[in-house]
Protein backbone atom coordinates (compact mmCIF):
# COMPACT_ATOMS: atom_id res chain seq x y z
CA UNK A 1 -0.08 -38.65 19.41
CA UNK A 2 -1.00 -36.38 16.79
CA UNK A 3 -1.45 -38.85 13.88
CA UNK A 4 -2.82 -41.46 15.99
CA UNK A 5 -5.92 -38.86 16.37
CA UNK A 6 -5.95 -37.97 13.58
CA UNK A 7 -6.12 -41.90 11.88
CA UNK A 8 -8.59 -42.62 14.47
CA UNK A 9 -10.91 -39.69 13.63
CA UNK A 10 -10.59 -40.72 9.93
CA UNK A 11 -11.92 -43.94 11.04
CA UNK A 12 -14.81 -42.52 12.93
CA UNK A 13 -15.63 -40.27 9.88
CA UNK A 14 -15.73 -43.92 8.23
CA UNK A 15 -17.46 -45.78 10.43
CA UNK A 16 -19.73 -43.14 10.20
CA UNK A 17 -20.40 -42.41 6.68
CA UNK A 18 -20.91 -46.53 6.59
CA UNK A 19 -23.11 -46.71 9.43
CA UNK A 20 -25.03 -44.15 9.14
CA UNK A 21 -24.89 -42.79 12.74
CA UNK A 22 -25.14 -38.71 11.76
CA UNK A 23 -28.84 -38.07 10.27
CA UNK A 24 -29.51 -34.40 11.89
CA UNK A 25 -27.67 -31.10 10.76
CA UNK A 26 -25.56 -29.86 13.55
CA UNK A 27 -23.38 -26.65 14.77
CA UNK A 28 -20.33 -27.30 16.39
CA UNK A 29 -19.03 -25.75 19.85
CA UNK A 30 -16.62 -23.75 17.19
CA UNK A 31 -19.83 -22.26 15.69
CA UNK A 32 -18.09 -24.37 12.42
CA UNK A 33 -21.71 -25.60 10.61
CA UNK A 34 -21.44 -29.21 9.73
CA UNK A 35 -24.15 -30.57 7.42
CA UNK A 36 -24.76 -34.45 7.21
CA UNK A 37 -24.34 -36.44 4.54
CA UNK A 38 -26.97 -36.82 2.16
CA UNK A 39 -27.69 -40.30 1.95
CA UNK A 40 -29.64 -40.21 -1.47
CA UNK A 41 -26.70 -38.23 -3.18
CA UNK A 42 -23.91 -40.65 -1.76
CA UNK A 43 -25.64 -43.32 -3.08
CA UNK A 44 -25.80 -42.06 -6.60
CA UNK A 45 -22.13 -41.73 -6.54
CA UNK A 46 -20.13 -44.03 -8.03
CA UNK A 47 -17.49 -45.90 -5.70
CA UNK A 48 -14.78 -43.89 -6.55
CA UNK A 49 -16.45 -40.68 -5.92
CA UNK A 50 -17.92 -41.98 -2.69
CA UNK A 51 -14.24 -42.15 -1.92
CA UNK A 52 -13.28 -38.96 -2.92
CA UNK A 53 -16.20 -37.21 -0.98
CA UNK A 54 -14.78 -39.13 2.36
CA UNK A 55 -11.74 -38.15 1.77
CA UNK A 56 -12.37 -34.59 1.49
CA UNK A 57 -14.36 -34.79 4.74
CA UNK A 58 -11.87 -35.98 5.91
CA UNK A 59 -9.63 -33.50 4.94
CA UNK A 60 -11.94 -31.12 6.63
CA UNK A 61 -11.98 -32.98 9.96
CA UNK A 62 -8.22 -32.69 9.83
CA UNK A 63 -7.63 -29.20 8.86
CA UNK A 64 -10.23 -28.24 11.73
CA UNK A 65 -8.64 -30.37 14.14
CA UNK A 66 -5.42 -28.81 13.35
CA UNK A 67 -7.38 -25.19 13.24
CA UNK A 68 -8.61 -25.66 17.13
CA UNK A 69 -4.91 -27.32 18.09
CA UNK A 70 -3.18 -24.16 16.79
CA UNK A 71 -5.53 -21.62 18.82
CA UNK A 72 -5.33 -24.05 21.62
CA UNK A 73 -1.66 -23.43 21.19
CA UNK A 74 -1.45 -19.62 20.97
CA UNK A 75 -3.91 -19.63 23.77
CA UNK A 76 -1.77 -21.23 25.76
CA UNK A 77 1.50 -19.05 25.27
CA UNK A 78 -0.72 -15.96 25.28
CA UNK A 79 -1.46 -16.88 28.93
CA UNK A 80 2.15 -17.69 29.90
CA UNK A 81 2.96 -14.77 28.21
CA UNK A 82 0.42 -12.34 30.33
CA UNK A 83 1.69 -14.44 33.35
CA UNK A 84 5.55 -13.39 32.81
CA UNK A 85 5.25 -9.78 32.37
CA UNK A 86 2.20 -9.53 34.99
CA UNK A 87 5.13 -11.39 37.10
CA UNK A 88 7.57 -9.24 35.83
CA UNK A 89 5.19 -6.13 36.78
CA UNK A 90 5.14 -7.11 40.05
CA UNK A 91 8.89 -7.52 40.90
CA UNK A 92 9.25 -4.11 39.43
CA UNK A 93 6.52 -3.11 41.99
CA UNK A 94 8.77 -4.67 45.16
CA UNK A 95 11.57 -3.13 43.69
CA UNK A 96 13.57 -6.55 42.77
């Protein structure tokens, strides 16, 4: 499931660099600032560097994907965590 996202967002990130869908600077929801590509610098690049500088978007994309899944994660066990002992807590309270 995990590498299936992450191929398809590589593709988007593709798609996207060829297209040219993403023109405006933008802030993520993370407060993570993502600038656009700059069109007149990618095309001075040679093919090979237009590569590389995909590639280490991509990069990017993934590590910050993989950022957000890991706090999802702890987020997620903090909460059953805090649910256990606040369960715990209460048993103690009714004497169990």
């Amino acid at each position: 499931m995990k590498q299936i996202r992450i191929m398809a967002s590589g593709a988007a990130l593709t798609l996207c660099f060829v297209a040219g869908m993403a023109h405006a600077q933008t802030t993520r929801p993370g407060g993570m600032y993502v600038a656009p590509p700059n069109w007149e610098m990618l095309e001075k690049l040679t093919p090979e560097q237009r590569q590389q500088a995909i590639t280490i978007q991509e990069k990017m994309m993934q590590m910050q994907m993989q950022h957000e899944d890991d706090m999802a994660k702890m987020e997620m066990k903090y909460k059953h965590d805090m649910m256990q002992m606040q369960s715990q807590m209460l048993d103690l309270y009714r004497g169990h």
